[in-house]
C-alpha atoms as a PDB file:
ATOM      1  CA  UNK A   1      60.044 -10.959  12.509  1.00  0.00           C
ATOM      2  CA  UNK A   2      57.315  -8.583  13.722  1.00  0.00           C
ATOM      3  CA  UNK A   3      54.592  -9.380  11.646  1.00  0.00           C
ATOM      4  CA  UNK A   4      52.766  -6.076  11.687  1.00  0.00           C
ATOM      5  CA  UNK A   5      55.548  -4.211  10.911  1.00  0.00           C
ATOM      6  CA  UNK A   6      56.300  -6.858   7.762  1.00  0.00           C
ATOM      7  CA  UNK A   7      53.023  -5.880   6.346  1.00  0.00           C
ATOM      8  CA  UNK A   8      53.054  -2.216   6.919  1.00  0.00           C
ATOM      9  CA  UNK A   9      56.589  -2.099   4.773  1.00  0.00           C
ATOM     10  CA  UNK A  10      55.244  -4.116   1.932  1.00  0.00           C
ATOM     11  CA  UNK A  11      51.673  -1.951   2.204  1.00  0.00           C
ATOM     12  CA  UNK A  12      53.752   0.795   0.605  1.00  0.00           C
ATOM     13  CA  UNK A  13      53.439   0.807  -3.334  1.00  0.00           C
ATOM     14  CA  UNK A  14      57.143   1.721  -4.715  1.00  0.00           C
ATOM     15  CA  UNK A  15      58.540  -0.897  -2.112  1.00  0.00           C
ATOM     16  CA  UNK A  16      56.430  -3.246  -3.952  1.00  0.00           C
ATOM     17  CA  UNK A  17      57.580  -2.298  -7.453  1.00  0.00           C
ATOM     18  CA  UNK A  18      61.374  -2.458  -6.093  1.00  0.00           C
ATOM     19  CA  UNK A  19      60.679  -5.932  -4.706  1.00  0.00           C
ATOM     20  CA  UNK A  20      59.516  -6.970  -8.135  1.00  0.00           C
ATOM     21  CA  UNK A  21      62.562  -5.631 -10.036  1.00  0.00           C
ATOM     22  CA  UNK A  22      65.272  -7.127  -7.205  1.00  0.00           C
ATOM     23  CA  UNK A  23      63.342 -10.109  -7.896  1.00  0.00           C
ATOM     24  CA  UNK A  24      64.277 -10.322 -11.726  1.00  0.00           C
ATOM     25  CA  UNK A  25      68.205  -9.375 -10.686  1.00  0.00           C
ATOM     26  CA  UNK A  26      70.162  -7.584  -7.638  1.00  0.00           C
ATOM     27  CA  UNK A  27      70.743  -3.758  -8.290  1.00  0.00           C
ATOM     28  CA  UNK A  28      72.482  -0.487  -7.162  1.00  0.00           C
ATOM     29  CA  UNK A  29      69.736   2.449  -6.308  1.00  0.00           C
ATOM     30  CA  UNK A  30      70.448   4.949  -8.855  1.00  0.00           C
ATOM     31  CA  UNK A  31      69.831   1.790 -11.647  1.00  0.00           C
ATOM     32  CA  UNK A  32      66.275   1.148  -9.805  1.00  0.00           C
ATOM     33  CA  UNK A  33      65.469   5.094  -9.420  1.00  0.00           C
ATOM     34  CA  UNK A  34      66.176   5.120 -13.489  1.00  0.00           C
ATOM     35  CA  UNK A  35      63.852   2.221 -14.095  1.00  0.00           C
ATOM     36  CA  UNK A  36      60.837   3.094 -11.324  1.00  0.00           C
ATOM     37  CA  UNK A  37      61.256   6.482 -12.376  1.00  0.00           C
ATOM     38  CA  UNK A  38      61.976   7.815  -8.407  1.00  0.00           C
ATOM     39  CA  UNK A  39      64.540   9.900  -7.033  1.00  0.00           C
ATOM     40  CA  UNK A  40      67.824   8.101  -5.947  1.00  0.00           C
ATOM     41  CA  UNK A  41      66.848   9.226  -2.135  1.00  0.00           C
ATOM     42  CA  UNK A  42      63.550   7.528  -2.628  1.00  0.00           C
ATOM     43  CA  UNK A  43      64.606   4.178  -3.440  1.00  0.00           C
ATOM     44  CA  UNK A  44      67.599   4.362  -0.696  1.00  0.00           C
ATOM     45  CA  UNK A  45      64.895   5.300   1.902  1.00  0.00           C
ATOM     46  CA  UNK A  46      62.496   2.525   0.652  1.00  0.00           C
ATOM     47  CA  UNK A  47      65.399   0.459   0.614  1.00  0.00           C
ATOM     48  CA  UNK A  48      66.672   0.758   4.067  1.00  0.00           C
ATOM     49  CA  UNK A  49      62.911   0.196   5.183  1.00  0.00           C
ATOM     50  CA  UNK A  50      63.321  -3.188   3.092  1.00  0.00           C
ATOM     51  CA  UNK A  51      67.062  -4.204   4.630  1.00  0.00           C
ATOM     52  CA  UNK A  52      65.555  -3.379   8.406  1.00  0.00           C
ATOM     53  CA  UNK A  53      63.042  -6.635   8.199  1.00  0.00           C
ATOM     54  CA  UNK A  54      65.888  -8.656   6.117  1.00  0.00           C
ATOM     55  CA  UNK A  55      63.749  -8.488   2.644  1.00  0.00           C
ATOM     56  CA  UNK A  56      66.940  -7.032   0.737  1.00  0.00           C
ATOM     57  CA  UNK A  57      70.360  -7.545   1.726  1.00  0.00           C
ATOM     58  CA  UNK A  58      73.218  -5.108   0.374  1.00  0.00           C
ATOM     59  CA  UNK A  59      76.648  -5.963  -0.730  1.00  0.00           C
ATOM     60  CA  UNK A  60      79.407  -3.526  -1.907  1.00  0.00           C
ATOM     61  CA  UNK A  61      80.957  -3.838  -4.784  1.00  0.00           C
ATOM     62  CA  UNK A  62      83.527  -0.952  -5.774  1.00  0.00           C
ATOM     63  CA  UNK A  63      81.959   1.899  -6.104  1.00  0.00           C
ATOM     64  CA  UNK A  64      78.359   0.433  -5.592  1.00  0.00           C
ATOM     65  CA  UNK A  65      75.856  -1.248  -2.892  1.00  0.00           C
ATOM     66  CA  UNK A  66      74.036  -3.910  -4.538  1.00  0.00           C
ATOM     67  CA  UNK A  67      70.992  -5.009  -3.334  1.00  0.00           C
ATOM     68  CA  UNK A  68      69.483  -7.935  -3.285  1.00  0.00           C
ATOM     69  CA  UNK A  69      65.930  -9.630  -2.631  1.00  0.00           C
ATOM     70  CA  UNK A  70      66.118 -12.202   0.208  1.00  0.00           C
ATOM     71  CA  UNK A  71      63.467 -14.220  -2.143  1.00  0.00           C
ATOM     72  CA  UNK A  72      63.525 -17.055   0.292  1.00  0.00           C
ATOM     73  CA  UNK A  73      61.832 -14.938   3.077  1.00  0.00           C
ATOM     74  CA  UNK A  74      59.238 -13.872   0.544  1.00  0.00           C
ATOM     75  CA  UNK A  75      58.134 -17.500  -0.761  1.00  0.00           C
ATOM     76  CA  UNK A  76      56.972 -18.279   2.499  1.00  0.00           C
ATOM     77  CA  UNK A  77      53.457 -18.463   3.148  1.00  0.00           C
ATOM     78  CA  UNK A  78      51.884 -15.293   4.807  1.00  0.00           C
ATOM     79  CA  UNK A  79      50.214 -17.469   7.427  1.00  0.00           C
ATOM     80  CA  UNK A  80      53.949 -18.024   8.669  1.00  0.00           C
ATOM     81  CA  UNK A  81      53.953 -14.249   9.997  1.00  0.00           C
ATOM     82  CA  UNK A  82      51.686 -14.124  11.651  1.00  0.00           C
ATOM     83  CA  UNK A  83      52.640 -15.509  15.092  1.00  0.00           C
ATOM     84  CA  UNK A  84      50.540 -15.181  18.032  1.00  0.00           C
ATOM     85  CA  UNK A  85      53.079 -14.978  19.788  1.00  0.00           C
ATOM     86  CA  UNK A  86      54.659 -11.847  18.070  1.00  0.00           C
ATOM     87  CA  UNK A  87      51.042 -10.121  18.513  1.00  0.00           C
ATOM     88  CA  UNK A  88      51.207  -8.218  22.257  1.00  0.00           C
ATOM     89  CA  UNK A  89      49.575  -9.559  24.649  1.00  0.00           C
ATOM     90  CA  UNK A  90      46.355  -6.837  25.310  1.00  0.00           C
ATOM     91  CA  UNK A  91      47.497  -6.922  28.993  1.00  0.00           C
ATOM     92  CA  UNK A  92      51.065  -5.248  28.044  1.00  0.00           C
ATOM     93  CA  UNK A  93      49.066  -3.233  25.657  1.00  0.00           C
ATOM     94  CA  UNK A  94      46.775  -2.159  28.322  1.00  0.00           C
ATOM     95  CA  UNK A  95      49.833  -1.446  30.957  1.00  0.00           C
ATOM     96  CA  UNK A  96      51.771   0.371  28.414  1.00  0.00           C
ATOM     97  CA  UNK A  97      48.322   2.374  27.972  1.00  0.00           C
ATOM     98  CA  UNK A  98      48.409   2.949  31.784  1.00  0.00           C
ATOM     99  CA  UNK A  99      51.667   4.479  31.611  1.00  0.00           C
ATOM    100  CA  UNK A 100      51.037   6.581  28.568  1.00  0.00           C
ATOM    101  CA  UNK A 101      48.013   8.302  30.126  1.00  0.00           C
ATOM    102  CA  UNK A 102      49.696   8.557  33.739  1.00  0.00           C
ATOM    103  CA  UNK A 103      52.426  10.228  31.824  1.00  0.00           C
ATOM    104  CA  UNK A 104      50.242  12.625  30.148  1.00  0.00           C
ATOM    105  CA  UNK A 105      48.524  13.404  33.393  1.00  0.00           C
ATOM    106  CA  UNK A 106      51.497  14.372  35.160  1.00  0.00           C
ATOM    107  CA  UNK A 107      52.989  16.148  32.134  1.00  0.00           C
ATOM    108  CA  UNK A 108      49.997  18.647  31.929  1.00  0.00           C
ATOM    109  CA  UNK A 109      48.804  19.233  35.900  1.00  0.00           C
ATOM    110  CA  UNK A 110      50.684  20.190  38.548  1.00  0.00           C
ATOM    111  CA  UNK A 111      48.821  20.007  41.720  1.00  0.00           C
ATOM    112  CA  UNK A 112      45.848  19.167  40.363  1.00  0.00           C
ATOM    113  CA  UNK A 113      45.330  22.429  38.336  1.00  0.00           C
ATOM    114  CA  UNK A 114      45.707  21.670  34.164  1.00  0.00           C
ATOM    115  CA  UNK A 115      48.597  23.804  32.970  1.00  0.00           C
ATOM    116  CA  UNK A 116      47.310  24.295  29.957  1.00  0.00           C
ATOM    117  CA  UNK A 117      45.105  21.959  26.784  1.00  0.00           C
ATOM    118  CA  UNK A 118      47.133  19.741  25.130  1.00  0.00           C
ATOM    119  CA  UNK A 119      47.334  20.667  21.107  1.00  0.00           C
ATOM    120  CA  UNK A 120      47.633  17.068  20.062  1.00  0.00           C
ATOM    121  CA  UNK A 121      43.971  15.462  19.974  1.00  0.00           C
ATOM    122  CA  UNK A 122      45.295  11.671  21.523  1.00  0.00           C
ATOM    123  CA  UNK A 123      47.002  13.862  24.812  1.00  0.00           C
ATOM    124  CA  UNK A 124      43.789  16.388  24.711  1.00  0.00           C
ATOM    125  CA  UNK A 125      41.280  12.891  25.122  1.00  0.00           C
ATOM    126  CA  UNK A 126      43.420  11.726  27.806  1.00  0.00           C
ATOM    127  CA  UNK A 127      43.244  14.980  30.117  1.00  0.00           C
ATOM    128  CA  UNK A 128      39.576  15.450  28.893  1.00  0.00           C
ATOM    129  CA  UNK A 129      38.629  11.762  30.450  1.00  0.00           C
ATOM    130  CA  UNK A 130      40.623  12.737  33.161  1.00  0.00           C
ATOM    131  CA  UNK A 131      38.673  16.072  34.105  1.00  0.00           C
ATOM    132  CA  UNK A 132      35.319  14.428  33.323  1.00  0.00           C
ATOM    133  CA  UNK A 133      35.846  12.504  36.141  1.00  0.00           C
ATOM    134  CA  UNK A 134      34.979  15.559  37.770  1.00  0.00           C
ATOM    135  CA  UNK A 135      31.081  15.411  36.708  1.00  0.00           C
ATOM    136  CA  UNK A 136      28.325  12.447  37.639  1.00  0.00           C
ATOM    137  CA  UNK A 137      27.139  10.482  34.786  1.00  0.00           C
ATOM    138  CA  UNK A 138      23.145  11.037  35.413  1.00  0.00           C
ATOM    139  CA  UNK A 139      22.725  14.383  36.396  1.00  0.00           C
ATOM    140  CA  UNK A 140      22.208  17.288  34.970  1.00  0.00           C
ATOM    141  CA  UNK A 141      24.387  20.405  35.343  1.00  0.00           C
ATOM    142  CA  UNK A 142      24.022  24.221  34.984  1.00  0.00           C
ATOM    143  CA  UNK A 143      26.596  26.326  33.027  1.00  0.00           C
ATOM    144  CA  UNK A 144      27.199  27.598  36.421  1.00  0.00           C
ATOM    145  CA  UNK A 145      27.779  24.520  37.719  1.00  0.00           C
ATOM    146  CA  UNK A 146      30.197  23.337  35.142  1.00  0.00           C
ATOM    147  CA  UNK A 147      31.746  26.523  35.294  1.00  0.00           C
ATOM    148  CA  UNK A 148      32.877  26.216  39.210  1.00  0.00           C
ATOM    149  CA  UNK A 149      34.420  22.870  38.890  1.00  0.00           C
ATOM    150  CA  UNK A 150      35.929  23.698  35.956  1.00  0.00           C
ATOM    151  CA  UNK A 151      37.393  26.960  37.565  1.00  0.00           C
ATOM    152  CA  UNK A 152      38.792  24.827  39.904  1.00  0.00           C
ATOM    153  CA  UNK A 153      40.991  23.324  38.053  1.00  0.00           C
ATOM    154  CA  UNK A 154      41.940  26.103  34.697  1.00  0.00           C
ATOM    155  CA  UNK A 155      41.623  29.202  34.691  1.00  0.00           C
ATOM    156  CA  UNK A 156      40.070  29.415  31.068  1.00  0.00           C
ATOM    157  CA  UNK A 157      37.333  27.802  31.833  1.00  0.00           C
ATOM    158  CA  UNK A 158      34.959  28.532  29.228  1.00  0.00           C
ATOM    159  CA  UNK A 159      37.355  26.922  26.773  1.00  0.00           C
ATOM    160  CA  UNK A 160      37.952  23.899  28.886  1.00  0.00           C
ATOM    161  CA  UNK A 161      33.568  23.776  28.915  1.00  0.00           C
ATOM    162  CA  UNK A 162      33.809  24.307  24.792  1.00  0.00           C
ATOM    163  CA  UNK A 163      36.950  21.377  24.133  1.00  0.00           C
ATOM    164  CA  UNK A 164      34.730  19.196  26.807  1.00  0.00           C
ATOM    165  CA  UNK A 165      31.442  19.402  24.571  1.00  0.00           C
ATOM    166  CA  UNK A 166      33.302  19.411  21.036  1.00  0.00           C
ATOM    167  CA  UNK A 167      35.224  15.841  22.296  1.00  0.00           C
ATOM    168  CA  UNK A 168      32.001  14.512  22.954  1.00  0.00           C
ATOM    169  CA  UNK A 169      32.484  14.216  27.048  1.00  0.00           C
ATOM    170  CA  UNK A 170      29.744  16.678  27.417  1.00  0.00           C
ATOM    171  CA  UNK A 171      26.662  17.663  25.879  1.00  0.00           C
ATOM    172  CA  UNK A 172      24.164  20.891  26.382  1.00  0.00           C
ATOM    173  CA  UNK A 173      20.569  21.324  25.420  1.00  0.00           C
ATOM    174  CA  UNK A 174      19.491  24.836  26.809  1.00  0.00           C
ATOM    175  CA  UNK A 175      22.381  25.401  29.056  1.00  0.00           C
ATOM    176  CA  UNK A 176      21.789  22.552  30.456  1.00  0.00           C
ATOM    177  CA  UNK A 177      25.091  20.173  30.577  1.00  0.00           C
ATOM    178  CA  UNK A 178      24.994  16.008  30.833  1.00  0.00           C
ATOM    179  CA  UNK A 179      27.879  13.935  30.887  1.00  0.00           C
ATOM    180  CA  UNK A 180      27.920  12.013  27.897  1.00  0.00           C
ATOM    181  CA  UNK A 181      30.636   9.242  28.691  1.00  0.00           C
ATOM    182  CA  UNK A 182      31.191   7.041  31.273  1.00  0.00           C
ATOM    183  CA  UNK A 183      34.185   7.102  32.193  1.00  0.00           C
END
């Protein structure tokens, strides 16, 4: 069982509260939306998110789906979950990292020009750090300056400058610009 994933579905407070009433006796979902005051849909989502790590099971009976707390799994000590070796190794993380940023490179130049700024913050870092690349960590640029590499590679340039100071790549004391991370 993935540990992490275990804790982030009982981190949730009306999973909680259903746990504790499938722990007193098993149940159908529109009894347990009546008596945790929910809406039916509410208590089937949170209860699908409690059958995917086996913490309910569901039986049918007529007309019904019972559900029932797989109490066994819960009296075990939380110790027992967490496995090191469940917990990803930081060298897959790290690859899988890789690929995520090599896939946002390619996604947003072509030919080394940047199609356009990526909306979402995580993709906008990763082509930031990739352009800053462009700049030496101790010296000191002019707007000019930052303005022909930057030309070289967008054609809104000024924007690209602005997103490149607001992320915290850049910085500019009287139009003077210093590369702020290493990269």
């Amino acid at each position: 069982m993935d540990s992490v994933k275990l804790f982030k579905c009982l981190s949730d407070r009306s999973r909680l509260k259903i746990i504790l009433e499938l722990k007193e006796k098993a149940s159908y979902v529109e009894l347990l939306a009546e008596k945790l005051k929910l809406s039916p849909s509410t208590v089937s989502f949170h209860l699908k998110k409690l059958q995917e790590l086996s913490l309910v099971s569901a039986k049918k009976d007529q007309y019904y789906t019972v559900y029932s707390l797989n109490s066994e799994l819960l009296e075990k000590p939380v110790i027992n979950f967490i496995c090191s070796s469940e917990l990803k190794d930081s060298k897959e993380d790290e690859k899988s990292e890789f690929e995520y940023r090599n896939k946002v490179i390619k996604s947003f130049f072509h030919y080394d020009k940047l199609k356009r700024i990526p909306v979402q913050m995580k993709k906008r870092n990763i082509v930031l750090a990739y352009i800053i690349r462009l700049f030496d960590y101790d010296k000191d640029y002019s707007e000019k300056e930052v303005n022909e590499k930057l030309k070289e590679i967008y054609y809104d340039h000024c924007a690209l400058r602005r997103e490149l100071v607001d992320a915290g790549f850049m910085y500019r004391i009287n139009n003077t610009y210093k590369k702020l991370k290493e990269s």
